[in-house]
Protein backbone atom coordinates (compact mmCIF):
# COMPACT_ATOMS: atom_id res chain seq x y z
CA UNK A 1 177.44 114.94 174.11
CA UNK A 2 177.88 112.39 176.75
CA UNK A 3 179.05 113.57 180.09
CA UNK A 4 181.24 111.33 182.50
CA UNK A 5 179.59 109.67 185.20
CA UNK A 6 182.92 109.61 187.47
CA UNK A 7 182.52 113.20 188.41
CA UNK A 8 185.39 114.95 189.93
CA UNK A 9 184.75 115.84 193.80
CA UNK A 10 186.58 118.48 195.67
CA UNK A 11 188.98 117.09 198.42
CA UNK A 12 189.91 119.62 201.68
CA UNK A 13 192.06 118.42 204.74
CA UNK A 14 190.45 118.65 207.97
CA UNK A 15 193.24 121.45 210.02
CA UNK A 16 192.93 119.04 213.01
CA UNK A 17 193.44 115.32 212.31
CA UNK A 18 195.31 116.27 208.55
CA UNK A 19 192.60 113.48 207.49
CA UNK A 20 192.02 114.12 203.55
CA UNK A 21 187.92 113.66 202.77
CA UNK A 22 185.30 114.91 200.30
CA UNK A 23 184.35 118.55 200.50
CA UNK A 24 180.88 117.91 201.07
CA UNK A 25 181.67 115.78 204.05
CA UNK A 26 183.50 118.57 206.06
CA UNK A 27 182.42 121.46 207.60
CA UNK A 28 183.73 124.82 206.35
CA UNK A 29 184.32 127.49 209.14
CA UNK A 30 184.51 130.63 207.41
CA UNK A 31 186.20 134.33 208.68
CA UNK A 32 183.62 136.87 207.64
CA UNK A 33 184.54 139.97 206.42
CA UNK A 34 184.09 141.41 210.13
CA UNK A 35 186.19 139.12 211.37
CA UNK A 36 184.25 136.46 212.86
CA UNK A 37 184.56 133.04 212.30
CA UNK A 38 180.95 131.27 211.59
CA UNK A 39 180.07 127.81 210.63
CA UNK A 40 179.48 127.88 206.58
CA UNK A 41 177.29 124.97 205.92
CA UNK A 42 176.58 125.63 202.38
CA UNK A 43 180.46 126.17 201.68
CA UNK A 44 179.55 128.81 199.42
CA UNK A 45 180.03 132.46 201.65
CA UNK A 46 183.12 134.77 200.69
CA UNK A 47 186.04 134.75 203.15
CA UNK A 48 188.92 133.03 203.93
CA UNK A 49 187.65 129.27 204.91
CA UNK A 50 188.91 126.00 206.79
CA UNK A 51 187.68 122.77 207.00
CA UNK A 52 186.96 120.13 210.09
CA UNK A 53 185.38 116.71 210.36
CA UNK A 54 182.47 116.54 212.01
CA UNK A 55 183.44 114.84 215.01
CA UNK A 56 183.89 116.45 218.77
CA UNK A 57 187.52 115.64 218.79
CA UNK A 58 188.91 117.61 215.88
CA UNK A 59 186.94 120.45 217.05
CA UNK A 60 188.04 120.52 220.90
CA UNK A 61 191.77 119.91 219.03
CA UNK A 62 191.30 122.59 216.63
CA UNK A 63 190.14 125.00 219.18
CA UNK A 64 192.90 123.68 222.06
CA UNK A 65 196.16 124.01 219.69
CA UNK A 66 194.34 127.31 217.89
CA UNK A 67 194.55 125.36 214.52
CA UNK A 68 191.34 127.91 212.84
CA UNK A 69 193.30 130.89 214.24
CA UNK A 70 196.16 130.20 212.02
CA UNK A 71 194.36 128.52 209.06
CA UNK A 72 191.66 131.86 209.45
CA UNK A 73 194.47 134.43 209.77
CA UNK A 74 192.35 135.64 212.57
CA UNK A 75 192.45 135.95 216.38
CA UNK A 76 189.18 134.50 218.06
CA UNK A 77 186.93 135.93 220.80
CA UNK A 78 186.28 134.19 223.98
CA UNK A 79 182.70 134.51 222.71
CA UNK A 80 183.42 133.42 219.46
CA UNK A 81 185.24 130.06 221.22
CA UNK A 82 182.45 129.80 222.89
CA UNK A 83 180.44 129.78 219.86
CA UNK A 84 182.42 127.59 218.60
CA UNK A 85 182.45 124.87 221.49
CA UNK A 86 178.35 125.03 221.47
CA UNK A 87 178.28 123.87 217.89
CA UNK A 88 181.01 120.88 218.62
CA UNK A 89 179.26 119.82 221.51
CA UNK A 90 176.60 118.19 219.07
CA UNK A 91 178.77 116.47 216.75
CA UNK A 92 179.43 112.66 217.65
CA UNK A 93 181.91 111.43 219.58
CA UNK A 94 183.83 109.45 216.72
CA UNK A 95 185.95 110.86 213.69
């Protein structure tokens, strides 16, 4: 059997611009089961998951309006900001 060449591929919303992209070109932020948000970057772990671009300005925006708070169902840490902030601050510049 032939299989189609035109494969289907996942599309997620980044919760800070609402910009619509390919699931593989996002980065999933995931709530563990202890409650802590960490960066999933094989989009696979369990737990409740949201999705950013990787540029510095949807992160600062997610993390100034507390867009992953709401999409997470969580409440975040000043250490987990923190965590957070360290990761944006080497993504580019540009969205």
């Amino acid at each position: 059997m032939m299989r189609s060449k035109n494969r289907h591929l996942p599309q997620r919303t980044c919760i800070a611009c609402r910009q619509i992209g390919d699931k593989k070109s996002l980065i999933r932020v995931v709530c563990a089961q202890n409650g802590t948000p960490q960066i999933d970057l094989s989009g696979k772990q369990p737990g409740r998951g949201a999705y950013l671009c990787p540029s510095k300005a949807c992160w600062e925006q997610m993390l100034k309006k507390d867009r992953l708070e709401y999409a997470l169902r969580t409440k975040l840490s000043a250490d987990n900001r923190q965590a957070l902030l360290q990761y944006s601050s080497a993504l580019s510049e540009e969205s």
